[in-house]
Protein backbone atom coordinates (compact mmCIF):
# COMPACT_ATOMS: atom_id res chain seq x y z
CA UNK A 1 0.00 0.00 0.00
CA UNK A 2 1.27 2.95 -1.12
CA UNK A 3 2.03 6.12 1.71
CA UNK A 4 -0.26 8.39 -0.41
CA UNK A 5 -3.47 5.59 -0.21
CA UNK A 6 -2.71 5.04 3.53
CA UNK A 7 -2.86 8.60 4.34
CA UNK A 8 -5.77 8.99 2.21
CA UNK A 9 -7.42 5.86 4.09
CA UNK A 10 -6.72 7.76 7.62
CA UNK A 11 -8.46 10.65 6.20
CA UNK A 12 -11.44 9.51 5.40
CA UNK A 13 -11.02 7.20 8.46
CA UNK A 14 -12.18 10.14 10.75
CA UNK A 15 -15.20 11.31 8.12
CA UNK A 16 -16.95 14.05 10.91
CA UNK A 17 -13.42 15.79 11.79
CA UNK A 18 -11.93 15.84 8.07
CA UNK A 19 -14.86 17.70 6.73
CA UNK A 20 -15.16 19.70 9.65
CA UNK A 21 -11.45 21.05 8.98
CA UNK A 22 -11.63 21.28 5.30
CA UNK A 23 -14.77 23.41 5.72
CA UNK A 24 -13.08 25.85 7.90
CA UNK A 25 -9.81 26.06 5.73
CA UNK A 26 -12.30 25.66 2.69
CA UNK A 27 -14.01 29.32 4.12
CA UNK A 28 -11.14 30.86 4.77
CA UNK A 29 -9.64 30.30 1.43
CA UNK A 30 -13.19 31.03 -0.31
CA UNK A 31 -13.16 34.28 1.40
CA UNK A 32 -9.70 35.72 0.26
CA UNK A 33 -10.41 34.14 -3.47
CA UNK A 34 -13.63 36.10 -3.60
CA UNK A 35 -11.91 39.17 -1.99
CA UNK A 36 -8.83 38.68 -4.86
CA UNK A 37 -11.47 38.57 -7.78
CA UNK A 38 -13.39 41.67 -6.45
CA UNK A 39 -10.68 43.74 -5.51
CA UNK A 40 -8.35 43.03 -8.64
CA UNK A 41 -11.48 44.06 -10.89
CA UNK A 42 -13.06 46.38 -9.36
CA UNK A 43 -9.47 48.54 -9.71
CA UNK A 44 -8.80 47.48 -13.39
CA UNK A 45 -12.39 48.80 -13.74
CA UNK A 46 -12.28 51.89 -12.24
CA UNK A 47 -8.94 52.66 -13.98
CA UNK A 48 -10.37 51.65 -17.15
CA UNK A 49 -13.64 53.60 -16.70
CA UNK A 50 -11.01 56.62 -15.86
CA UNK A 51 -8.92 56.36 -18.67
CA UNK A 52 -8.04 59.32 -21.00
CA UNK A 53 -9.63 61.91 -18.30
CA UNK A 54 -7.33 64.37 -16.49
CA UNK A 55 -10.18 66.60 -15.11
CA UNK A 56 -14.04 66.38 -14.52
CA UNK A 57 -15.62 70.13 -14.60
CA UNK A 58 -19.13 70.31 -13.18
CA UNK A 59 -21.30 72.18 -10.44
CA UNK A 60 -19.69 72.73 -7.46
CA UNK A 61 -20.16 70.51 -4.41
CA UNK A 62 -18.56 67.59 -3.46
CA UNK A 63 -15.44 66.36 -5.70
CA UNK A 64 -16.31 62.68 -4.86
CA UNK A 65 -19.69 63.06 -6.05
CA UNK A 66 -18.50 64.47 -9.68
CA UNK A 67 -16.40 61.69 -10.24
CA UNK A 68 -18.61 58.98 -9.09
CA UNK A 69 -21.87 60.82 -11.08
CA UNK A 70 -19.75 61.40 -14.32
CA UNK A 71 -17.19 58.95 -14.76
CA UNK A 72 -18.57 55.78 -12.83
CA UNK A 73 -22.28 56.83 -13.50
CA UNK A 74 -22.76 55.54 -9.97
CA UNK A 75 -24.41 58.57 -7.83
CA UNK A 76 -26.47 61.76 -8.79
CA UNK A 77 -24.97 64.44 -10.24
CA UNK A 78 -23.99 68.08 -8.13
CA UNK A 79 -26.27 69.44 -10.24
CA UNK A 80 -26.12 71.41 -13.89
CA UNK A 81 -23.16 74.27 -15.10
CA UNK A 82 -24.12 76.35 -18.22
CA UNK A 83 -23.19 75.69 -21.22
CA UNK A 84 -21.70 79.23 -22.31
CA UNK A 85 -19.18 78.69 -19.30
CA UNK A 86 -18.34 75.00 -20.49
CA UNK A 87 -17.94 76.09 -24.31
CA UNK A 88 -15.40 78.90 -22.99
CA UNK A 89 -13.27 76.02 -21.11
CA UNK A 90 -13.51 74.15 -24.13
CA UNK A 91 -11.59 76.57 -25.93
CA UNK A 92 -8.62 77.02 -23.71
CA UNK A 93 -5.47 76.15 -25.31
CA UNK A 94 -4.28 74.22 -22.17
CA UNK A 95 -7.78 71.52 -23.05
CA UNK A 96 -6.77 69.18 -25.67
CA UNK A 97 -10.18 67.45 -25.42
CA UNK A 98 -13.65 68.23 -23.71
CA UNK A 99 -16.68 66.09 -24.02
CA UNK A 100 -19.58 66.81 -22.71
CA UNK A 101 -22.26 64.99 -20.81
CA UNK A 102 -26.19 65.74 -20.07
CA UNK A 103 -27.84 63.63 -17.58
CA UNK A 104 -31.39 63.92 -16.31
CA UNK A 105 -33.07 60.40 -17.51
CA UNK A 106 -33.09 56.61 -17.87
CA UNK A 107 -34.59 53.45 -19.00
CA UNK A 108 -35.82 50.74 -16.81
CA UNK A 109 -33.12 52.73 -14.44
CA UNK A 110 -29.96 52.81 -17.22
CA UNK A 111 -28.87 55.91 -17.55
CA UNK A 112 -29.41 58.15 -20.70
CA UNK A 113 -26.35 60.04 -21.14
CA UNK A 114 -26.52 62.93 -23.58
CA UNK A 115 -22.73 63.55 -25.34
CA UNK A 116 -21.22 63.78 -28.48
CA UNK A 117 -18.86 61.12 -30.34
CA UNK A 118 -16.01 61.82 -29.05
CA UNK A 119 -16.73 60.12 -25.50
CA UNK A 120 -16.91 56.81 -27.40
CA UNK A 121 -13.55 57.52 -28.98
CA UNK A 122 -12.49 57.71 -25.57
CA UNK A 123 -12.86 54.54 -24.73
CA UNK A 124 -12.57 52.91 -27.88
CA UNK A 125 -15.69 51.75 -28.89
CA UNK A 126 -16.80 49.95 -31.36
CA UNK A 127 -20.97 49.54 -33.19
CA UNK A 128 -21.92 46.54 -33.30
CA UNK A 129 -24.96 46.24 -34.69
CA UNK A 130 -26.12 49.76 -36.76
CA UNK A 131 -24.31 53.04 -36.59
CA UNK A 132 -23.98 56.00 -34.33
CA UNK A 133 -26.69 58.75 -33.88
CA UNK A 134 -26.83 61.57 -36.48
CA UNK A 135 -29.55 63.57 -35.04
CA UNK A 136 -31.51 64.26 -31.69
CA UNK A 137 -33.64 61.37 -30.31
CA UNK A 138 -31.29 58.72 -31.89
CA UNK A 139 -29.57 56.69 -29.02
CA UNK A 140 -26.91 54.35 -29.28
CA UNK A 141 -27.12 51.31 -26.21
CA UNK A 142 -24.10 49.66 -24.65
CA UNK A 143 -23.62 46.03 -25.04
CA UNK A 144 -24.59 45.43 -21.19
CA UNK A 145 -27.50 47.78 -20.96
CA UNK A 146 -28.91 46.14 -24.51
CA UNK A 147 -28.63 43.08 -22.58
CA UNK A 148 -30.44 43.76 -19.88
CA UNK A 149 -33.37 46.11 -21.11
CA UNK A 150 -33.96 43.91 -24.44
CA UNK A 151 -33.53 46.80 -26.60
CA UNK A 152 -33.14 46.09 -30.58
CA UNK A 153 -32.52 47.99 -33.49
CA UNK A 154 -35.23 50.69 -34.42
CA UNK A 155 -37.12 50.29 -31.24
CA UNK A 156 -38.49 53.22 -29.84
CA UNK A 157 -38.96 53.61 -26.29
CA UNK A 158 -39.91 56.45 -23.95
CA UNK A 159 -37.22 57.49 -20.82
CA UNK A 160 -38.35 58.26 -17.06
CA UNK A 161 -37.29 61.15 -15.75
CA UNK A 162 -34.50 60.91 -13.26
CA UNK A 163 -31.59 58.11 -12.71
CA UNK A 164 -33.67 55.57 -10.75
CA UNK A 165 -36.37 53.28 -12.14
CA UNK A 166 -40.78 54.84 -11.18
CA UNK A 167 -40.07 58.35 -12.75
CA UNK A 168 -42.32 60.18 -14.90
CA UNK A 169 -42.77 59.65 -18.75
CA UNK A 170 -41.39 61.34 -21.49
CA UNK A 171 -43.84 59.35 -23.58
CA UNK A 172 -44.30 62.45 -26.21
CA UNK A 173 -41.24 62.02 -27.44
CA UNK A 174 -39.65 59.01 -27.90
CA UNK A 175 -36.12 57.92 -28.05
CA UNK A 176 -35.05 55.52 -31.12
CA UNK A 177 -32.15 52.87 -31.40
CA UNK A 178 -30.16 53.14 -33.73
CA UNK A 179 -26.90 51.24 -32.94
CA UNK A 180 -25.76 48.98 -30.16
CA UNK A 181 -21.79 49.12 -28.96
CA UNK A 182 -19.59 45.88 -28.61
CA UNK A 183 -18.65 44.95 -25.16
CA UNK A 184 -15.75 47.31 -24.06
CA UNK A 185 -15.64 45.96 -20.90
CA UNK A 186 -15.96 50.16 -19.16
CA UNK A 187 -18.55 52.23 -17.95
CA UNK A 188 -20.14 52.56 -21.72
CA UNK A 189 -21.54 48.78 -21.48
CA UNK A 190 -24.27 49.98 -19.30
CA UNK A 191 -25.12 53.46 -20.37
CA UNK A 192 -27.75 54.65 -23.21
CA UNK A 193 -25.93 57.33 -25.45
CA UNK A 194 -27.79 59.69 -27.46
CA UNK A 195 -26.76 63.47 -28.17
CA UNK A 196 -26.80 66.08 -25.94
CA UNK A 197 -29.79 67.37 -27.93
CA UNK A 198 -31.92 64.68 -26.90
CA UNK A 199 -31.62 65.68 -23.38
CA UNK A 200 -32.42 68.83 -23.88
CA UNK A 201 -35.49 68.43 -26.59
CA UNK A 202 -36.98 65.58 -24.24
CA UNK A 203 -37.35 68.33 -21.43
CA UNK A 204 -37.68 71.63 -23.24
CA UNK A 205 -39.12 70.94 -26.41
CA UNK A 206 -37.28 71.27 -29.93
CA UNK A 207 -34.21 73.57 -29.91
CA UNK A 208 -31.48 74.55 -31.91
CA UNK A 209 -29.19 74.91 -29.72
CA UNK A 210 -25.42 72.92 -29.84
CA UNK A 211 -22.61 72.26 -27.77
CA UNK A 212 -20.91 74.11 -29.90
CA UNK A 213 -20.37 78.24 -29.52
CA UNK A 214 -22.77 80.41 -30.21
CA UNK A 215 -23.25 82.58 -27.04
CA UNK A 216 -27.10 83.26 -28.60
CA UNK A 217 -28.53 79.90 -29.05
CA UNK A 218 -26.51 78.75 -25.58
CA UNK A 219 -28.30 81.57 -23.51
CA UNK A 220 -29.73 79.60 -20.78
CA UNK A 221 -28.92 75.82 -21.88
CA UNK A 222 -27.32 73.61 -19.42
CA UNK A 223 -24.97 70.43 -19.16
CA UNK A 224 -23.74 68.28 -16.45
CA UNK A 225 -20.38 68.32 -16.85
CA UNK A 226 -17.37 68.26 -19.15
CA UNK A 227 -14.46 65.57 -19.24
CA UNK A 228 -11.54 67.11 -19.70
CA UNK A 229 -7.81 65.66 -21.03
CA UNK A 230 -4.75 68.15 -21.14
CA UNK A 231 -2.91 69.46 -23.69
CA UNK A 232 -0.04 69.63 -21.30
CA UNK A 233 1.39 68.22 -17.90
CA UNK A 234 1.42 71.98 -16.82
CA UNK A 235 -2.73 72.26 -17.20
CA UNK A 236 -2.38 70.07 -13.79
CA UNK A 237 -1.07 72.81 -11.96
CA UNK A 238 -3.12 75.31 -13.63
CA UNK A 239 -7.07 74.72 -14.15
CA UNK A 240 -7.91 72.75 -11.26
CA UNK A 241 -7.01 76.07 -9.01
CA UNK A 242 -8.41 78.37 -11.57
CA UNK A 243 -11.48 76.84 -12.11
CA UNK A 244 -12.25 76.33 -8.50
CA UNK A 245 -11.35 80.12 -7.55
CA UNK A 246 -12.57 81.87 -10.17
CA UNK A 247 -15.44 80.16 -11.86
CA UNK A 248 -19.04 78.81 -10.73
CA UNK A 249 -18.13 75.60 -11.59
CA UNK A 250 -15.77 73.01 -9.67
CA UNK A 251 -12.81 70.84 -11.01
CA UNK A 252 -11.97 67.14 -9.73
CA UNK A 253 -8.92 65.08 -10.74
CA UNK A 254 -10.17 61.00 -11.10
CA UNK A 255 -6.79 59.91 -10.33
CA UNK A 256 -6.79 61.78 -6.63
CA UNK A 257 -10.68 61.35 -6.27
CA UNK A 258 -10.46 57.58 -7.64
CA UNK A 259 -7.60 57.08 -5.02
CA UNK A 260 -9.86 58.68 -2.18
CA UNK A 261 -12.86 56.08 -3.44
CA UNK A 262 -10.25 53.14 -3.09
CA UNK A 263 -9.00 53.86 0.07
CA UNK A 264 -12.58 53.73 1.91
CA UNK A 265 -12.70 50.36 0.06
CA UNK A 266 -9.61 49.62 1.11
CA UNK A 267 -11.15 49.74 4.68
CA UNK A 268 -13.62 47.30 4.13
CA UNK A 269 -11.51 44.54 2.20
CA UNK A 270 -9.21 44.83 5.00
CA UNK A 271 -12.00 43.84 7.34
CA UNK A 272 -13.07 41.06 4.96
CA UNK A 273 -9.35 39.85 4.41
CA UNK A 274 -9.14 39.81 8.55
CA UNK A 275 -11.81 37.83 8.78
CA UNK A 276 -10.87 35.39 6.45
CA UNK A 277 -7.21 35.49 8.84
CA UNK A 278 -9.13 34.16 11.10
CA UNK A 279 -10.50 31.57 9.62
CA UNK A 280 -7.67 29.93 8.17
CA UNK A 281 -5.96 30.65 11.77
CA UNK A 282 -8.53 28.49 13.21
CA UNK A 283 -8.52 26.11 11.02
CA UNK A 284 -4.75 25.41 11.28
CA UNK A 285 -5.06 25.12 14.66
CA UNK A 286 -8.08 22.48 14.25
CA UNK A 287 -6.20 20.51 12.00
CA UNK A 288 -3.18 20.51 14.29
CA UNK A 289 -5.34 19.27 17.32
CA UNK A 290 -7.01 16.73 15.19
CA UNK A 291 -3.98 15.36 13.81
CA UNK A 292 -1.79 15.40 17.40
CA UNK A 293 -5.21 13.49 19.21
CA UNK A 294 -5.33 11.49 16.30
CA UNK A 295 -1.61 10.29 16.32
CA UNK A 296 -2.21 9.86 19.85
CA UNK A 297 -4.61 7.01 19.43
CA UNK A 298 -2.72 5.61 16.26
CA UNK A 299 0.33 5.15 18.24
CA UNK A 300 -0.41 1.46 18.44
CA UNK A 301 -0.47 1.08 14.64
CA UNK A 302 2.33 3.32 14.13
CA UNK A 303 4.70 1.09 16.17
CA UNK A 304 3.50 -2.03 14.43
CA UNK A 305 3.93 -0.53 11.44
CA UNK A 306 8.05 -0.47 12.36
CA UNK A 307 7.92 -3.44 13.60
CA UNK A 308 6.85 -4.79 10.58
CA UNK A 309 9.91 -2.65 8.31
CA UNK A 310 8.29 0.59 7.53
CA UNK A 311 11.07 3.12 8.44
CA UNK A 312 10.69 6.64 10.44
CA UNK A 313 10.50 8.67 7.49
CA UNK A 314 7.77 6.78 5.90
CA UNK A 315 5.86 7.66 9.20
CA UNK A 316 6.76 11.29 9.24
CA UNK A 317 5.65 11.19 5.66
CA UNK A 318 2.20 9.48 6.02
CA UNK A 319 1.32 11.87 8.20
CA UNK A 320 2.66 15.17 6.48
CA UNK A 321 0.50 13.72 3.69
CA UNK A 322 -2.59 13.85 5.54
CA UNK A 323 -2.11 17.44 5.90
CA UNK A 324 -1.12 18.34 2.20
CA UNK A 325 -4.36 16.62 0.60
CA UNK A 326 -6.56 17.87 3.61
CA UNK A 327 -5.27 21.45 2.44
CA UNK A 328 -4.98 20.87 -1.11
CA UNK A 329 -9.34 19.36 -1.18
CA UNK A 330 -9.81 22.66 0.47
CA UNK A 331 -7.68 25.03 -1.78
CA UNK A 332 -9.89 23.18 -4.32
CA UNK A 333 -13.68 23.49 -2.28
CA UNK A 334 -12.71 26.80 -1.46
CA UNK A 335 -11.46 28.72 -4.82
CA UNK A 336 -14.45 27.20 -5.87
CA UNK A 337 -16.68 28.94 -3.69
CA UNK A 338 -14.47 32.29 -3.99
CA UNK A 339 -15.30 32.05 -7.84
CA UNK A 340 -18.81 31.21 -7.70
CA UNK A 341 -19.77 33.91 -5.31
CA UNK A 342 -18.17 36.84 -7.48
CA UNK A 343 -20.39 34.37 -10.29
CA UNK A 344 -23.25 35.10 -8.00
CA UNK A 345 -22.76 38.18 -7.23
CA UNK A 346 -22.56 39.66 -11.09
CA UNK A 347 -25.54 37.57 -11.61
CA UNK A 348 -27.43 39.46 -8.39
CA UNK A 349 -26.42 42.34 -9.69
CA UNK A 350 -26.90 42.00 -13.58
CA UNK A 351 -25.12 42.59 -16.63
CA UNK A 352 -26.18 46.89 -16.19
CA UNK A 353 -25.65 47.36 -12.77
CA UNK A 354 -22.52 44.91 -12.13
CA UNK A 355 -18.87 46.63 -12.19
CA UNK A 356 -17.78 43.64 -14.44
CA UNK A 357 -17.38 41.06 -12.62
CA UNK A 358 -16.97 37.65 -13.46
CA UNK A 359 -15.74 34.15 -11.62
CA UNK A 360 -14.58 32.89 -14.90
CA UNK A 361 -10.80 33.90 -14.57
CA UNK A 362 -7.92 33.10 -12.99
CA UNK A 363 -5.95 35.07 -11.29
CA UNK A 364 -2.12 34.85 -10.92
CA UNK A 365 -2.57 35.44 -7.05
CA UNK A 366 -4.72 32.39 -6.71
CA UNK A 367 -1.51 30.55 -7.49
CA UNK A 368 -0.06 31.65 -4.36
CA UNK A 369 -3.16 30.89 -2.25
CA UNK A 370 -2.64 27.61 -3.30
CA UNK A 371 0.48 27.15 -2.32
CA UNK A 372 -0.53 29.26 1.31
CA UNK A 373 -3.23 26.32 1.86
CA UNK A 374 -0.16 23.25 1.47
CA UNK A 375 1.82 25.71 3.95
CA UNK A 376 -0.84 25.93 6.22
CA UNK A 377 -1.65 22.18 5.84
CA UNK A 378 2.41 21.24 6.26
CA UNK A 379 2.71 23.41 9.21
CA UNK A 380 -0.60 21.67 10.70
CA UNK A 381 1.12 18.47 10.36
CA UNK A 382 4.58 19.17 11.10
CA UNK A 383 4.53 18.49 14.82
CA UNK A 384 2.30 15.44 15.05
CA UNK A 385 4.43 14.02 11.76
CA UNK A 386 7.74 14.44 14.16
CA UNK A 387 5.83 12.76 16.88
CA UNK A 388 5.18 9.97 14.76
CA UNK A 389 8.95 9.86 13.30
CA UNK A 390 10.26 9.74 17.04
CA UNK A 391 7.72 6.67 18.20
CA UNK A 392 9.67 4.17 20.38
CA UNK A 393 8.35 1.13 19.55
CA UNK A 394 9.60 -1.27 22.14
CA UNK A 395 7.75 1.65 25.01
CA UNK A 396 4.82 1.76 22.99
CA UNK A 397 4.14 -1.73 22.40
CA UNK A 398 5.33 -2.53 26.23
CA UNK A 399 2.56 0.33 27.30
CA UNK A 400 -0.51 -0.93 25.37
């Protein structure tokens, strides 16, 4: 019989305390997978969602709110800035690009975001299916929000008013689809995109007026706010201040706002990770206090077993086997359960509202949790297995 089979067979020899201890190692394993997945995509996501944009210009309040309302789509906006103000800034020479965003409505709670081209050239994107919009009322849907609103190709539908699902109709004028985006994997996926037109016919009737300048037609139109990228590393130093002193609008930075946002969830996955600590803690020192009792009642059979040739190393061995396969079963049980709750959780969430996450990758950190759980499972094992490699036989047979 082979050492592998034998410790195998004194596994499942104890059924109860085995899958007692790979449950609690399992957990504590699960938890830091799931906390790996979320973590590691949540921050390529919020740097992708972020990329290209040195500066978001909108009402004044706070910065936090900007960023999260205009370049994560994930709060309510300060409120409006006017658009003769936000055509000026687009004309500095230190703004090498300026795109502009009206929001104000949704669909089954996606967001309708009023801009021009240029904020899909920001991040890429691509039609799909149809083209982009040429004139107001024309939307174009990202691949996530298509998904989860069933919109198609020249469907018209009517928005709510606000950015949360029960708000009135704007049933007398009608938004139609016109193109749907590939999957980008950013914040596009799950926005509606129309021009900034739309937004402003759908709640002030037909106008003329553009984003572009003309101080006339402008008098008294409004966006939400502009994303800005430099011309120059020396804009850093420059607009933020002078915007925030001297305008009625306010500036925020993504990067230092973005950081802000990561360190308060910082706080909370450091929680979660100490939990999950404490977990694997106890589990080590279950497994230790199952093995030693264990070892304790095997003594018997472990002196027989010299007796009949098996040296000390092969005893040392059997039992620092034990503890590699009870770890390595629960590496396996619990990256399993890390991925399948992040699975869950995008599911929960759905395809619109989700931050694009998915428990169908691997992560090169999940290597090393692997190779925590045999540590964990050696050092469980390490003292009973030197018990069992230092068993007199001639006492131990004498004593039973």
């Amino acid at each position: 019989m082979s050492l592998l089979h034998l410790a195998w067979r004194n596994l499942v020899g104890r059924p109860l305390t085995t899958i007692l201890n790979l449950l609690l190692l399992a957990l504590g394993i699960g938890t830091i997978s799931a906390m790996l997945l979320f973590s590691s995509q949540l921050e390529q996501r919020l740097q992708a969602d972020a990329s290209g944009i040195d500066l978001v210009v909108g009402a004044k309040g706070s910065p936090l709110q900007l960023i999260l309302s205009s370049v994560y789509h994930a709060d309510v906006p300060n409120g409006n800035i006017p658009l003769t103000e936000a055509n000026k800034l687009r004309k500095n020479p230190m703004v090498a690009k300026a795109v502009p965003l009206a929001l104000g409505d949704s669909y089954h709670g996606i967001r309708i975001v009023g801009t021009d081209p240029s904020y899909l050239d920001l991040y890429g994107a691509k039609v799909a299916q149809g083209r982009i919009w040429k004139t107001s009322m024309e939307v174009v849907v990202g691949a996530d929000a298509a998904a989860a609103t069933g919109l198609k190709l020249d469907q018209e539908f009517a928005s709510s008013h606000g950015l949360a699902p029960g708000g009135d109709l704007h049933d007398d004028n009608p938004f139609q689809v016109v193109g749907i985006l590939q999957k980008t994997g950013t914040v596009l996926d799950k926005l509606i995109l129309t021009p900034v037109q739309s937004v402003w016919d759908t709640h002030e009737g037909s106008s003329t007026a553009t984003t572009e300048d003309n101080d006339e037609e402008d008098a008294g139109k409004e966006i939400t706010a502009l994303l800005i990228k430099y011309r120059s590393p020396m804009a850093a130093a420059i607009m933020p201040r002078v915007i925030n002193s001297q305008s009625s609008m306010q500036a925020a930075a993504p990067a230092m706002e973005s950081a802000r946002l990561w360190s308060l969830i910082g706080f909370g996955l450091d929680a979660y990770r100490a939990n999950a600590l404490v977990l694997i803690i106890a589990a080590t020192l279950s497994v230790f206090v199952a093995f030693y009792n264990t070892l304790r009642e095997r003594r018997y059979d472990l002196a027989v077993m010299r007796m009949l040739g098996a040296g000390r190393f092969s005893l040392l061995w059997v039992v620092l086997l034990e503890g590699l396969l009870l770890a390595g079963l629960a590496a396996l049980v619990g990256l399993g359960l890390g991925h399948g709750l992040t699975e869950g959780l995008a599911t929960w969430l759905g395809p619109a509202q989700s931050l694009g996450l998915t428990g169908h990758i691997w992560l090169h950190a999940e290597w090393l949790l692997i190779a925590g759980a045999l540590g964990v499972g050696t050092l469980a094992a390490i003292i009973p297995a030197i018990a069992a490699y230092r068993t007199d036989v001639a006492r131990t047979l004498t004593d039973s």
